[in-house]
PDB file of N, CA and C in Angstrom:
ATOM      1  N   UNK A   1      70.394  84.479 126.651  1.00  0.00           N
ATOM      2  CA  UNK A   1      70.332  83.944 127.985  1.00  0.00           C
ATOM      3  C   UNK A   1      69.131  84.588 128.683  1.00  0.00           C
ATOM      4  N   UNK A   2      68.280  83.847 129.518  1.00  0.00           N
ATOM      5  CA  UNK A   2      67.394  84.411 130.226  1.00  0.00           C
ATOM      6  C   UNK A   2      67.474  85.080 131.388  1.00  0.00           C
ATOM      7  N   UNK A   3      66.912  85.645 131.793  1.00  0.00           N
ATOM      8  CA  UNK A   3      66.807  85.954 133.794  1.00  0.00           C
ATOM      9  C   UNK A   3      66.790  84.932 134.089  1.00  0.00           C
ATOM     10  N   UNK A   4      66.233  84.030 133.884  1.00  0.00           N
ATOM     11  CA  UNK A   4      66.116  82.689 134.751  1.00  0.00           C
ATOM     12  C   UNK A   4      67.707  82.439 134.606  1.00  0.00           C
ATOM     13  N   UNK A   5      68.343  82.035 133.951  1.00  0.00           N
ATOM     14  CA  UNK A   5      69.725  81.347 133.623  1.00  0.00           C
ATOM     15  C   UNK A   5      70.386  82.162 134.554  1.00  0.00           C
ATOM     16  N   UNK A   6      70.122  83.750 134.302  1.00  0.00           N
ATOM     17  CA  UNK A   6      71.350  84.419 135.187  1.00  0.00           C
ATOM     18  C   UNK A   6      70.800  84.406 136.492  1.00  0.00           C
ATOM     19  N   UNK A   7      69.880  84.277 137.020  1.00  0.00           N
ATOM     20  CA  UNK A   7      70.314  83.999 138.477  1.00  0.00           C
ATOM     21  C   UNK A   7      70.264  82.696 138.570  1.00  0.00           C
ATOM     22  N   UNK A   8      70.434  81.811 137.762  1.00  0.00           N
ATOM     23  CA  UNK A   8      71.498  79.848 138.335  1.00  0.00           C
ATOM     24  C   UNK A   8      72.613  80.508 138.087  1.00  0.00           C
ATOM     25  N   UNK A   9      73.064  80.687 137.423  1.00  0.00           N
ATOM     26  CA  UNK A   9      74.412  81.529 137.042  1.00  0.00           C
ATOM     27  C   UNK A   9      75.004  81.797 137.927  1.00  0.00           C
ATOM     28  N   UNK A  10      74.330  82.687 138.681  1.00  0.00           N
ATOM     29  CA  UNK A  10      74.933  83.642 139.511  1.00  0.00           C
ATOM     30  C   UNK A  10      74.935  83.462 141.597  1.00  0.00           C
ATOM     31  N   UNK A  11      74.019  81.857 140.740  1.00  0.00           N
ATOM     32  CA  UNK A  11      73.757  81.814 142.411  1.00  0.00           C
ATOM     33  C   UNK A  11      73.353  82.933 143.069  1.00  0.00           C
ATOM     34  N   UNK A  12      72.215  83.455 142.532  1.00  0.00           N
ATOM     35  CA  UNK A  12      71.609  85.122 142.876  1.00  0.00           C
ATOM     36  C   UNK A  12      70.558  84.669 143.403  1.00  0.00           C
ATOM     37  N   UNK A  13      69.998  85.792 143.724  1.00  0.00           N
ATOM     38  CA  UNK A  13      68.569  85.941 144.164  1.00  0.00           C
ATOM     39  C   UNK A  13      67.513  86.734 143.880  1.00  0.00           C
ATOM     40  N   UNK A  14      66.604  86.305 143.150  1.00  0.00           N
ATOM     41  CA  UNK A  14      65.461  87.469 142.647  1.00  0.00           C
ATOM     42  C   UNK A  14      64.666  88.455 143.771  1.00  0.00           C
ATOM     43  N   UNK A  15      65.293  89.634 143.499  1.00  0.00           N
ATOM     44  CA  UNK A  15      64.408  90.655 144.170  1.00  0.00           C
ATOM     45  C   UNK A  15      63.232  91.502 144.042  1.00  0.00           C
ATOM     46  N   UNK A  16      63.108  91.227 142.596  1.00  0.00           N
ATOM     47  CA  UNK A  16      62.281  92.183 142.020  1.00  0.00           C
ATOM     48  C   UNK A  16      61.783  91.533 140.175  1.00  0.00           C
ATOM     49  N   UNK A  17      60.780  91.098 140.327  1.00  0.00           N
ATOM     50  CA  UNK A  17      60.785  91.092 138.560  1.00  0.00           C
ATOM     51  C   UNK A  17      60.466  89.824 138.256  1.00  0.00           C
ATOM     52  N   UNK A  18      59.537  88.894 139.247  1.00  0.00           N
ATOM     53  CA  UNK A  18      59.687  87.375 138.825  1.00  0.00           C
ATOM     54  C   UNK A  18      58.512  87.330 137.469  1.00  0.00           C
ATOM     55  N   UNK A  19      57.520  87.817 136.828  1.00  0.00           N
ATOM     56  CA  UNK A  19      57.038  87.692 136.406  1.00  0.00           C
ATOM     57  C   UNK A  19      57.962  87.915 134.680  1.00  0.00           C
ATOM     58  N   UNK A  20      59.357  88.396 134.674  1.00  0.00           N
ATOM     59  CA  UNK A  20      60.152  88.917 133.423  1.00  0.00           C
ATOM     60  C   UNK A  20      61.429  87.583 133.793  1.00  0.00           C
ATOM     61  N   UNK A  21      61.373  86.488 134.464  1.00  0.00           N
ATOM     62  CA  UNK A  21      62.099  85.782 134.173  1.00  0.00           C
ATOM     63  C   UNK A  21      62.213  84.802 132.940  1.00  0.00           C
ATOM     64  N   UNK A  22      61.492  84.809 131.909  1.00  0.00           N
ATOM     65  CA  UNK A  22      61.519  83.642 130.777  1.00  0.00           C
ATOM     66  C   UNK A  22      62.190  85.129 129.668  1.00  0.00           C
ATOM     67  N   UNK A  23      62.767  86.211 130.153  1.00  0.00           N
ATOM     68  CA  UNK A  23      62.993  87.142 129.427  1.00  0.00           C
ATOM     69  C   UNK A  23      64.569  87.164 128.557  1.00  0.00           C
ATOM     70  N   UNK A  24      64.922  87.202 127.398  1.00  0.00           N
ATOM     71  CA  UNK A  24      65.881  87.385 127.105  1.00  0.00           C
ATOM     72  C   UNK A  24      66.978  88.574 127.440  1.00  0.00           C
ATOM     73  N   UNK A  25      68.220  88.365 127.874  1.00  0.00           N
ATOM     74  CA  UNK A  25      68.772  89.464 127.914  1.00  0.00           C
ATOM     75  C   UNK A  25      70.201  89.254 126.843  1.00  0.00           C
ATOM     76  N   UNK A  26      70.550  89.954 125.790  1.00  0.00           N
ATOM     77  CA  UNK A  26      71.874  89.580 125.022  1.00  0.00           C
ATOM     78  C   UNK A  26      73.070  90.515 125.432  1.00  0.00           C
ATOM     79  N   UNK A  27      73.186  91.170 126.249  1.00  0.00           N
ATOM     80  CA  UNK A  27      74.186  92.659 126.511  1.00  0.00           C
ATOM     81  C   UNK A  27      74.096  92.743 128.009  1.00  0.00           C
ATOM     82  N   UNK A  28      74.851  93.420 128.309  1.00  0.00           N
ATOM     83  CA  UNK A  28      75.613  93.790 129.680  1.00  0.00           C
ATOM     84  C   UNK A  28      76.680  94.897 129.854  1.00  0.00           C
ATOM     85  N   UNK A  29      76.195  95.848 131.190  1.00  0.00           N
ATOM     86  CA  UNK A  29      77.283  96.268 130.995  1.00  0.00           C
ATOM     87  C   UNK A  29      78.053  96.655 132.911  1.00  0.00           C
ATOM     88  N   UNK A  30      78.725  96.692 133.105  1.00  0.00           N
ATOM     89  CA  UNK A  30      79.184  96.795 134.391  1.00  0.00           C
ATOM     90  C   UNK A  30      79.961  98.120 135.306  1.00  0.00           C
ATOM     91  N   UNK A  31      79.800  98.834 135.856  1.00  0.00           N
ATOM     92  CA  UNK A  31      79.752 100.240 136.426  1.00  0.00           C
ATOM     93  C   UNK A  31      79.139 100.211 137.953  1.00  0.00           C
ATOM     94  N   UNK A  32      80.117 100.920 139.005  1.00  0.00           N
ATOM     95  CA  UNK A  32      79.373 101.706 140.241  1.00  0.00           C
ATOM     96  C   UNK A  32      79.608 102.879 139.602  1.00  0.00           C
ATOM     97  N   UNK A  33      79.981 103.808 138.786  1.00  0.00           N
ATOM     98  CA  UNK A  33      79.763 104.993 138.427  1.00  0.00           C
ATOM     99  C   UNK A  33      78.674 105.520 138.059  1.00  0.00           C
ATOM    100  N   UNK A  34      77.455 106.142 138.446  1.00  0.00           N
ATOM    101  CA  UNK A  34      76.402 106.196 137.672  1.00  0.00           C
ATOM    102  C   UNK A  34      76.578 107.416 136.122  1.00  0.00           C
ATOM    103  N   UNK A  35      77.093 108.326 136.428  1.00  0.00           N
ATOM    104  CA  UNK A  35      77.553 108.918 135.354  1.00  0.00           C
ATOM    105  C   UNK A  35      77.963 108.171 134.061  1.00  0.00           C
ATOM    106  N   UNK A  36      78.374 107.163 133.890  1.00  0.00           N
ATOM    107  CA  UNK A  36      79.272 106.228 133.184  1.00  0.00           C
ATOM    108  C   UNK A  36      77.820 105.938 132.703  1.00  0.00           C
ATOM    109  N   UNK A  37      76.807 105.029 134.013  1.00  0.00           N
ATOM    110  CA  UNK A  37      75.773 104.551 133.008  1.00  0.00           C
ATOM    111  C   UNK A  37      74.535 105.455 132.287  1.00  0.00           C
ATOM    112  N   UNK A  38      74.728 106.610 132.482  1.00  0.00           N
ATOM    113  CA  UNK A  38      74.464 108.023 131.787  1.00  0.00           C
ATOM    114  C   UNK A  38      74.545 107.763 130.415  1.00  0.00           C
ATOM    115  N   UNK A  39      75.272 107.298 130.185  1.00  0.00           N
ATOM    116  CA  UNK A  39      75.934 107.919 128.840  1.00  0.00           C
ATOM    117  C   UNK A  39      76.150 106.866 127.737  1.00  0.00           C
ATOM    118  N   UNK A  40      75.167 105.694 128.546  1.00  0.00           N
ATOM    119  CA  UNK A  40      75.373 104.440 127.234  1.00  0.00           C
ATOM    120  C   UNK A  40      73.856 104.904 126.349  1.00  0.00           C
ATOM    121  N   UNK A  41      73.545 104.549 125.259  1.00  0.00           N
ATOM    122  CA  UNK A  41      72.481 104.517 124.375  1.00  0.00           C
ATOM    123  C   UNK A  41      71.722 103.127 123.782  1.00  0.00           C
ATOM    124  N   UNK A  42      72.355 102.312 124.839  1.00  0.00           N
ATOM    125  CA  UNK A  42      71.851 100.637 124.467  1.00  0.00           C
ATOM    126  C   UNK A  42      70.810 100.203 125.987  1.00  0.00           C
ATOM    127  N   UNK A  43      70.226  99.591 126.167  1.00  0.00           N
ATOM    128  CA  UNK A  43      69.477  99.088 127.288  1.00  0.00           C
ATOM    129  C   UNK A  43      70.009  97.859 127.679  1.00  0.00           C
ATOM    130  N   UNK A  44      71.308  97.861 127.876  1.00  0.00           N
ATOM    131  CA  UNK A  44      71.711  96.865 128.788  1.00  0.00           C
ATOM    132  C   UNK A  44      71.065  96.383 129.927  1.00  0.00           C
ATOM    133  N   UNK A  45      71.783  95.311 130.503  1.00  0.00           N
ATOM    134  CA  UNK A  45      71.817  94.704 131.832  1.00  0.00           C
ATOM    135  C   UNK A  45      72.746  95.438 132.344  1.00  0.00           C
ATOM    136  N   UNK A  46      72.522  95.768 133.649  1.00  0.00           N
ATOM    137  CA  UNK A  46      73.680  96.745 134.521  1.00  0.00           C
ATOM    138  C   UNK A  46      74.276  95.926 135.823  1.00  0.00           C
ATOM    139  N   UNK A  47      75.193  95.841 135.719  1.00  0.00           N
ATOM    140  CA  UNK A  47      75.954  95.151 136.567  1.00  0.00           C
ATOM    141  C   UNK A  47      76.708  96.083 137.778  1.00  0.00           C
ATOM    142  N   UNK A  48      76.254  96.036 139.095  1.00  0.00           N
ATOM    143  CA  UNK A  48      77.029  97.170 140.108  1.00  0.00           C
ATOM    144  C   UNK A  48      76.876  97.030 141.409  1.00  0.00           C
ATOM    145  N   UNK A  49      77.869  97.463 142.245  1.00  0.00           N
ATOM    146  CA  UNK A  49      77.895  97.507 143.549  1.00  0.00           C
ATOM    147  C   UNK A  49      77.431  98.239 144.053  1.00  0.00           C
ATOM    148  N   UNK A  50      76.806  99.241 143.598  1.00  0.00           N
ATOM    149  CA  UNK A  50      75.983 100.445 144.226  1.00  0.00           C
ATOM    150  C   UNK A  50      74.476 100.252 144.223  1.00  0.00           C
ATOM    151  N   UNK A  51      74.328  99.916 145.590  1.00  0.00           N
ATOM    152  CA  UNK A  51      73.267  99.852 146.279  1.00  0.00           C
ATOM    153  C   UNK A  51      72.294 100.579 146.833  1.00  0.00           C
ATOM    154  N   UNK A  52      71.893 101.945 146.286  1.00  0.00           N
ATOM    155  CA  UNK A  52      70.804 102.607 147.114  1.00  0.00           C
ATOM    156  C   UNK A  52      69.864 103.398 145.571  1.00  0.00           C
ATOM    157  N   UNK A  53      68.647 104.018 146.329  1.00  0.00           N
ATOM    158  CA  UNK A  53      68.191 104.831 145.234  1.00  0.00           C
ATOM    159  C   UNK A  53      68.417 105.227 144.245  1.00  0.00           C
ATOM    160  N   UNK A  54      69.356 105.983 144.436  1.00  0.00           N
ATOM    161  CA  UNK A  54      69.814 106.762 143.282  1.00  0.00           C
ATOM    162  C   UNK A  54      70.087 105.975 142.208  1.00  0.00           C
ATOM    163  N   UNK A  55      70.603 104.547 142.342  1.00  0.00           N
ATOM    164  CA  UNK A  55      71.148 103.560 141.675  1.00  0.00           C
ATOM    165  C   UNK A  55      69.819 103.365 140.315  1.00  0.00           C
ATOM    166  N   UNK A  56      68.707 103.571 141.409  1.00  0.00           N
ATOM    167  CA  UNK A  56      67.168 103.044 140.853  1.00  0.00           C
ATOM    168  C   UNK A  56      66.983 104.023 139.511  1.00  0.00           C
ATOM    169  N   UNK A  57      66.969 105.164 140.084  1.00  0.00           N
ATOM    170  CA  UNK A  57      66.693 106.359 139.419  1.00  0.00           C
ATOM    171  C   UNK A  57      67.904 106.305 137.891  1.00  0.00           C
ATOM    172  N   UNK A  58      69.120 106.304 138.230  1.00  0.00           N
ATOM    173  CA  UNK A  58      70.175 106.478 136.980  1.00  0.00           C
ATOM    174  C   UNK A  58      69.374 104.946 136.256  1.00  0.00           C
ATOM    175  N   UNK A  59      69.295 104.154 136.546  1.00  0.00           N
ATOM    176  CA  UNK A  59      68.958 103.088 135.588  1.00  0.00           C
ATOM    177  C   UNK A  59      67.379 103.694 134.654  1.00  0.00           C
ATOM    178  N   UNK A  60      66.585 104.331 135.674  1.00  0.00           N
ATOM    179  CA  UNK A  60      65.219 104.809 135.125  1.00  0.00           C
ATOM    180  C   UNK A  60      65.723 105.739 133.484  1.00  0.00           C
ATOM    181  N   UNK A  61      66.612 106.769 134.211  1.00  0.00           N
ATOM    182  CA  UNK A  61      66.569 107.643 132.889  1.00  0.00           C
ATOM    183  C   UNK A  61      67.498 107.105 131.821  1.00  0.00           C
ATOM    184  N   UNK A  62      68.441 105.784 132.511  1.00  0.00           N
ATOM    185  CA  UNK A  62      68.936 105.507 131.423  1.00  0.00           C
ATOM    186  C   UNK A  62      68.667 104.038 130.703  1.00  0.00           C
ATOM    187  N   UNK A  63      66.850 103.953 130.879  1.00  0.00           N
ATOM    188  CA  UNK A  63      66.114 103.221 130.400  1.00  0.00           C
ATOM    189  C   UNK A  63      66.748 102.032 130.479  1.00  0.00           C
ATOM    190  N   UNK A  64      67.398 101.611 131.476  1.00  0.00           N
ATOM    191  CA  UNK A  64      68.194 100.338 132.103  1.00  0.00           C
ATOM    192  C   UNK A  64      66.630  99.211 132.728  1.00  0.00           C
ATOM    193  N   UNK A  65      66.499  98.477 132.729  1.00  0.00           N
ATOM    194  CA  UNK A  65      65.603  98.062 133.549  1.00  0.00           C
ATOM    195  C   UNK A  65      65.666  96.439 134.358  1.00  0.00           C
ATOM    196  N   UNK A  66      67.101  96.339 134.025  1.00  0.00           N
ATOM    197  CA  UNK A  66      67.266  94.991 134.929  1.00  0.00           C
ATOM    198  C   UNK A  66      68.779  95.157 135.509  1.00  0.00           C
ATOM    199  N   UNK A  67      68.795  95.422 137.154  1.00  0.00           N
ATOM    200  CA  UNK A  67      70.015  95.285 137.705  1.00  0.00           C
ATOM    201  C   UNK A  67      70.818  94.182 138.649  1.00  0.00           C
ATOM    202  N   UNK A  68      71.345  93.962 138.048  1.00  0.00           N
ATOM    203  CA  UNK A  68      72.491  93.186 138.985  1.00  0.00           C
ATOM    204  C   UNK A  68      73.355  93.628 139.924  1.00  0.00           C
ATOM    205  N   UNK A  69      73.162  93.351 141.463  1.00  0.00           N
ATOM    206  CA  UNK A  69      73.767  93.870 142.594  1.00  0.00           C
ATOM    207  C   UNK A  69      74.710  93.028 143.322  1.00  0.00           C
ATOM    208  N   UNK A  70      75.958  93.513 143.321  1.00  0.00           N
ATOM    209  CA  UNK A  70      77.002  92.469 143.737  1.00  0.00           C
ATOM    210  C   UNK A  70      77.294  92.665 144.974  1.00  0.00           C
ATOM    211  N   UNK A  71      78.565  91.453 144.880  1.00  0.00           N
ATOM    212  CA  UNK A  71      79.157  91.526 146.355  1.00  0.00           C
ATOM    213  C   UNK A  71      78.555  91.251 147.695  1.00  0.00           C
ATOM    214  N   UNK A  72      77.313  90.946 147.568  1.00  0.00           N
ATOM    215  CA  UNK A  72      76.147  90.805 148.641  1.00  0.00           C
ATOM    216  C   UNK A  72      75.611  91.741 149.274  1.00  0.00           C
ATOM    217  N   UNK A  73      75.155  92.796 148.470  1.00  0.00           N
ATOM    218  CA  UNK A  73      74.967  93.984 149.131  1.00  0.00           C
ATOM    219  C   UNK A  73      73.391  93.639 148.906  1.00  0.00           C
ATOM    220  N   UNK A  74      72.419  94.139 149.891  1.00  0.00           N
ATOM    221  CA  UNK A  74      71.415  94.365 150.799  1.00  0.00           C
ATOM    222  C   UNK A  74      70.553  95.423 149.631  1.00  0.00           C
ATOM    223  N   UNK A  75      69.838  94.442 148.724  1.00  0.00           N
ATOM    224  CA  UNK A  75      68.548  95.537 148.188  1.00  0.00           C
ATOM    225  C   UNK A  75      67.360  96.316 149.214  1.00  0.00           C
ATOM    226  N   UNK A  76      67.335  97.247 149.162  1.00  0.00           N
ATOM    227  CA  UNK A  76      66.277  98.195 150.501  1.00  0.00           C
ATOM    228  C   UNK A  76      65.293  97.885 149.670  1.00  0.00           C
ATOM    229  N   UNK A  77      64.011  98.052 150.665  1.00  0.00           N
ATOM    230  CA  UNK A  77      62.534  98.227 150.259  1.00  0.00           C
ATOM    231  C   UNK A  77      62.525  99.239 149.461  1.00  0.00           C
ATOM    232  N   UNK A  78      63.093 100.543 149.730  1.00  0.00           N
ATOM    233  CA  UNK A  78      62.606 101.588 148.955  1.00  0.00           C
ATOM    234  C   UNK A  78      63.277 101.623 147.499  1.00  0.00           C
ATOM    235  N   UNK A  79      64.725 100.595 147.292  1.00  0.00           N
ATOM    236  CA  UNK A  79      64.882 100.883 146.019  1.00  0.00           C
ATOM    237  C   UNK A  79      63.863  99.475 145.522  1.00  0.00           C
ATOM    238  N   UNK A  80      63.102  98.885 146.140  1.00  0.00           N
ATOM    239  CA  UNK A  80      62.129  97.707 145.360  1.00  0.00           C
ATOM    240  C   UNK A  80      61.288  98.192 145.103  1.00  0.00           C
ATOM    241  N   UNK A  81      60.863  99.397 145.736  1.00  0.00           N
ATOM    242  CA  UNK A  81      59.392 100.406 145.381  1.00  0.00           C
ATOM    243  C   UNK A  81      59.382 100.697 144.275  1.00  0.00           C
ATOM    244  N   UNK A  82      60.716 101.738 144.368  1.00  0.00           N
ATOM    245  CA  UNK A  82      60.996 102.558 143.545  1.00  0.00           C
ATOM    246  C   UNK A  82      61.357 101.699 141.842  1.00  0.00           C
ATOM    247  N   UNK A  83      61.680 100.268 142.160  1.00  0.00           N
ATOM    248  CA  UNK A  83      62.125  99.521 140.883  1.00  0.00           C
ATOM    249  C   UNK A  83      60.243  99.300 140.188  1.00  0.00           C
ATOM    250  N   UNK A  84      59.745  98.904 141.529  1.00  0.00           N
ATOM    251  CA  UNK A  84      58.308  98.463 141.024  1.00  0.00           C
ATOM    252  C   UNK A  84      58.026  98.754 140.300  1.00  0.00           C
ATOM    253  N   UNK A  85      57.638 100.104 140.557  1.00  0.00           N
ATOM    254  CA  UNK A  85      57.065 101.386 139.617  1.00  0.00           C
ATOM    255  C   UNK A  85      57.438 101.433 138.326  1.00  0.00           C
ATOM    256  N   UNK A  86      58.678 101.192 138.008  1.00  0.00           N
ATOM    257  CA  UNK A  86      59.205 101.080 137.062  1.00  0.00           C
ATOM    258  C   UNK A  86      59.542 100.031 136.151  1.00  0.00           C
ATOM    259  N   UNK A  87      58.887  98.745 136.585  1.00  0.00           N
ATOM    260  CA  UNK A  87      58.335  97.553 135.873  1.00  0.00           C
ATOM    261  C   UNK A  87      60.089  97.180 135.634  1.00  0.00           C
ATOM    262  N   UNK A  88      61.111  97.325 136.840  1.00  0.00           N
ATOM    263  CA  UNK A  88      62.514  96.771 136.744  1.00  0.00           C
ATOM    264  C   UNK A  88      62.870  95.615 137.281  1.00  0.00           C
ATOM    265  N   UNK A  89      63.814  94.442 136.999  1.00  0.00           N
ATOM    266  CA  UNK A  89      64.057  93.405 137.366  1.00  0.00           C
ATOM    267  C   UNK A  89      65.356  93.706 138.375  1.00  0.00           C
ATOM    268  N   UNK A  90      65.274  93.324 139.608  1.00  0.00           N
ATOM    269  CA  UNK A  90      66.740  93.327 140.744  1.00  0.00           C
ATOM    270  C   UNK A  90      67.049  91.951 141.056  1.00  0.00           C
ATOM    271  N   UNK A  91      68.393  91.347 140.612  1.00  0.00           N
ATOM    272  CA  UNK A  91      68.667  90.344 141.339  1.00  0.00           C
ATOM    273  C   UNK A  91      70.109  90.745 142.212  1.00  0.00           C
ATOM    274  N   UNK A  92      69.805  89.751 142.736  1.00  0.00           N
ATOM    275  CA  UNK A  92      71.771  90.147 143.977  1.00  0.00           C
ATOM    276  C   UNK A  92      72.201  89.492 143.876  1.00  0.00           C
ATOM    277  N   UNK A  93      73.291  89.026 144.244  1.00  0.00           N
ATOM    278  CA  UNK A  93      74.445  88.109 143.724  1.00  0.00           C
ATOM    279  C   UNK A  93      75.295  88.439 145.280  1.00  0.00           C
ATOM    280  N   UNK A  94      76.023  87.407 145.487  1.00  0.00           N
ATOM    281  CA  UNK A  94      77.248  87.481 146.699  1.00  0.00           C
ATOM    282  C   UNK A  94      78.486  87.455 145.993  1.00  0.00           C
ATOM    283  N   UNK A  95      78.404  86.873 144.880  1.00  0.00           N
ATOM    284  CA  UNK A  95      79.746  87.369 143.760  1.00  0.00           C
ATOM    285  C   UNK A  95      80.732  88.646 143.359  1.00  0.00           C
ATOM    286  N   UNK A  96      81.699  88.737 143.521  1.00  0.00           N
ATOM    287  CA  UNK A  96      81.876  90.010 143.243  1.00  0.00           C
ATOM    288  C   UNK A  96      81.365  90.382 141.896  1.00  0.00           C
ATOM    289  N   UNK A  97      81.626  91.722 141.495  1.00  0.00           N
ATOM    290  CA  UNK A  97      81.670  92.111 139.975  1.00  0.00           C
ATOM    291  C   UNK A  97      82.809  91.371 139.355  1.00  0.00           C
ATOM    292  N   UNK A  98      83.655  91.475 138.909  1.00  0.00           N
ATOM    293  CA  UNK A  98      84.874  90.585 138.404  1.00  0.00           C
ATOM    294  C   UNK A  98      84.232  88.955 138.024  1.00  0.00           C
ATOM    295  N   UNK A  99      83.833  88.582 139.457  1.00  0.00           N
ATOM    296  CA  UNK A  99      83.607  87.142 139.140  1.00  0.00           C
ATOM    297  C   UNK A  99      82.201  86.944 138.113  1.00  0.00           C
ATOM    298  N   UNK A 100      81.050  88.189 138.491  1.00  0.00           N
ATOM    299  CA  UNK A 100      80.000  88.046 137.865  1.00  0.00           C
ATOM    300  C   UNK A 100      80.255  88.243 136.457  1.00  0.00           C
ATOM    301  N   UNK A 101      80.635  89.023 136.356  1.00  0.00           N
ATOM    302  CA  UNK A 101      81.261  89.329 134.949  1.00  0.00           C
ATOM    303  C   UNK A 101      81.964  88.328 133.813  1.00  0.00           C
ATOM    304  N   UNK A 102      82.848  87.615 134.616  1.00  0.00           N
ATOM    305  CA  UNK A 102      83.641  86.833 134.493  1.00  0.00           C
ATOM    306  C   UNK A 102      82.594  85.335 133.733  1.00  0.00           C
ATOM    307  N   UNK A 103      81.601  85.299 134.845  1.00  0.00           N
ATOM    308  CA  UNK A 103      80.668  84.015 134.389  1.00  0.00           C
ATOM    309  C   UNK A 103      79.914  84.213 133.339  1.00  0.00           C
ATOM    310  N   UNK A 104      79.159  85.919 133.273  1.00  0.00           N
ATOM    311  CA  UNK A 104      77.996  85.734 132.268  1.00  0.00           C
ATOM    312  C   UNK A 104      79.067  85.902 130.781  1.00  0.00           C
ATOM    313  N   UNK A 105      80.228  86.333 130.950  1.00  0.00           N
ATOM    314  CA  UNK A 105      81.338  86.318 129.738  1.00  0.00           C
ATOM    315  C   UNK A 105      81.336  85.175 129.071  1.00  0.00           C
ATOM    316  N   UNK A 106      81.645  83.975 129.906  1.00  0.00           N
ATOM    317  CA  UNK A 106      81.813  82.753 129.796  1.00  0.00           C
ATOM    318  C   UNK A 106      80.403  82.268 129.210  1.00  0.00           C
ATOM    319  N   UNK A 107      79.608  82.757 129.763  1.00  0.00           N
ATOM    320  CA  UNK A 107      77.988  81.547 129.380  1.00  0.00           C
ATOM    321  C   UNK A 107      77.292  82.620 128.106  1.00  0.00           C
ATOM    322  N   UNK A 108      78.120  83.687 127.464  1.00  0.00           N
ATOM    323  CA  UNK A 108      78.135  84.239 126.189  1.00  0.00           C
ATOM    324  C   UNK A 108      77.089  85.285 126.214  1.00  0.00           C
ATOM    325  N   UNK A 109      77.177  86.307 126.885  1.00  0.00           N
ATOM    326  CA  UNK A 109      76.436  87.306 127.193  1.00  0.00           C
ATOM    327  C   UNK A 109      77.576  88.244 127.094  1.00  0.00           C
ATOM    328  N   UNK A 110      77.345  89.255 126.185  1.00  0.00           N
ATOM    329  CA  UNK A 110      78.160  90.286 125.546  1.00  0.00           C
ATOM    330  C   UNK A 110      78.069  91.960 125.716  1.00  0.00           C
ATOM    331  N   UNK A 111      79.311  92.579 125.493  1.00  0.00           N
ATOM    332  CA  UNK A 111      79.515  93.849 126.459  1.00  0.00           C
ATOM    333  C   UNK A 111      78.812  94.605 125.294  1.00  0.00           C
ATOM    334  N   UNK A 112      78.702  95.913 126.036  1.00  0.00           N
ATOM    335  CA  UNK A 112      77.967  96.867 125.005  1.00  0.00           C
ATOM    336  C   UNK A 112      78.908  97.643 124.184  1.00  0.00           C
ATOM    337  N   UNK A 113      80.253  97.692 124.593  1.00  0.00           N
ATOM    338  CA  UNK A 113      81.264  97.886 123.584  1.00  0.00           C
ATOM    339  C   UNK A 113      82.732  97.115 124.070  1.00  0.00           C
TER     340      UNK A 113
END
């Protein structure tokens, strides 16, 4: 499935990353814990309600580079800076997690375990 697909999907909105939309993504994984996304060893898609910096940063070291932000939460400039830099894709979604989850399940986009 592409970026492009997941935000029709998701009825999202690209925040960050239009030039990586014809991009494949096959995996996903879903967490507001950032610790949790610490500790995967795959480069998922990250799926989460947590909305600020830090969010930016745990995806950096955990070589995450495309996030999905639910629930309609409000991407800041500074985590778009901070994604820039880091050549990361942000889309948002007004969906909850559950439901987002729920769809890219359905349109065959698979968990990391």
């Amino acid at each position: 499935m592409t970026i492009r697909e997941i935000i029709t999907l998701l009825d999202g909105q690209l925040c960050l990353g239009e030039q990586r939309l014809d991009e494949e993504v096959e995996k996903a994984f879903a967490s507001d814990l950032m610790s949790d996304v610490l500790t995967l060893h795959e480069t998922p898609m990250l799926i989460t309600g947590l909305c600020n910096v830090q969010t930016i940063r745990t995806c950096d070291m955990a070589t995450l580079d495309i996030i999905v932000v639910v629930r309609g939460k409000v991407v800041t400039d500074d985590m778009i800076e901070l994604a820039e830099e880091n050549d990361m894709v942000i889309i948002s979604t007004k969906y909850s997690m559950f439901k987002t989850c729920g769809l890219l399940w359905d349109a065959g986009l698979k968990p990391i375990f």
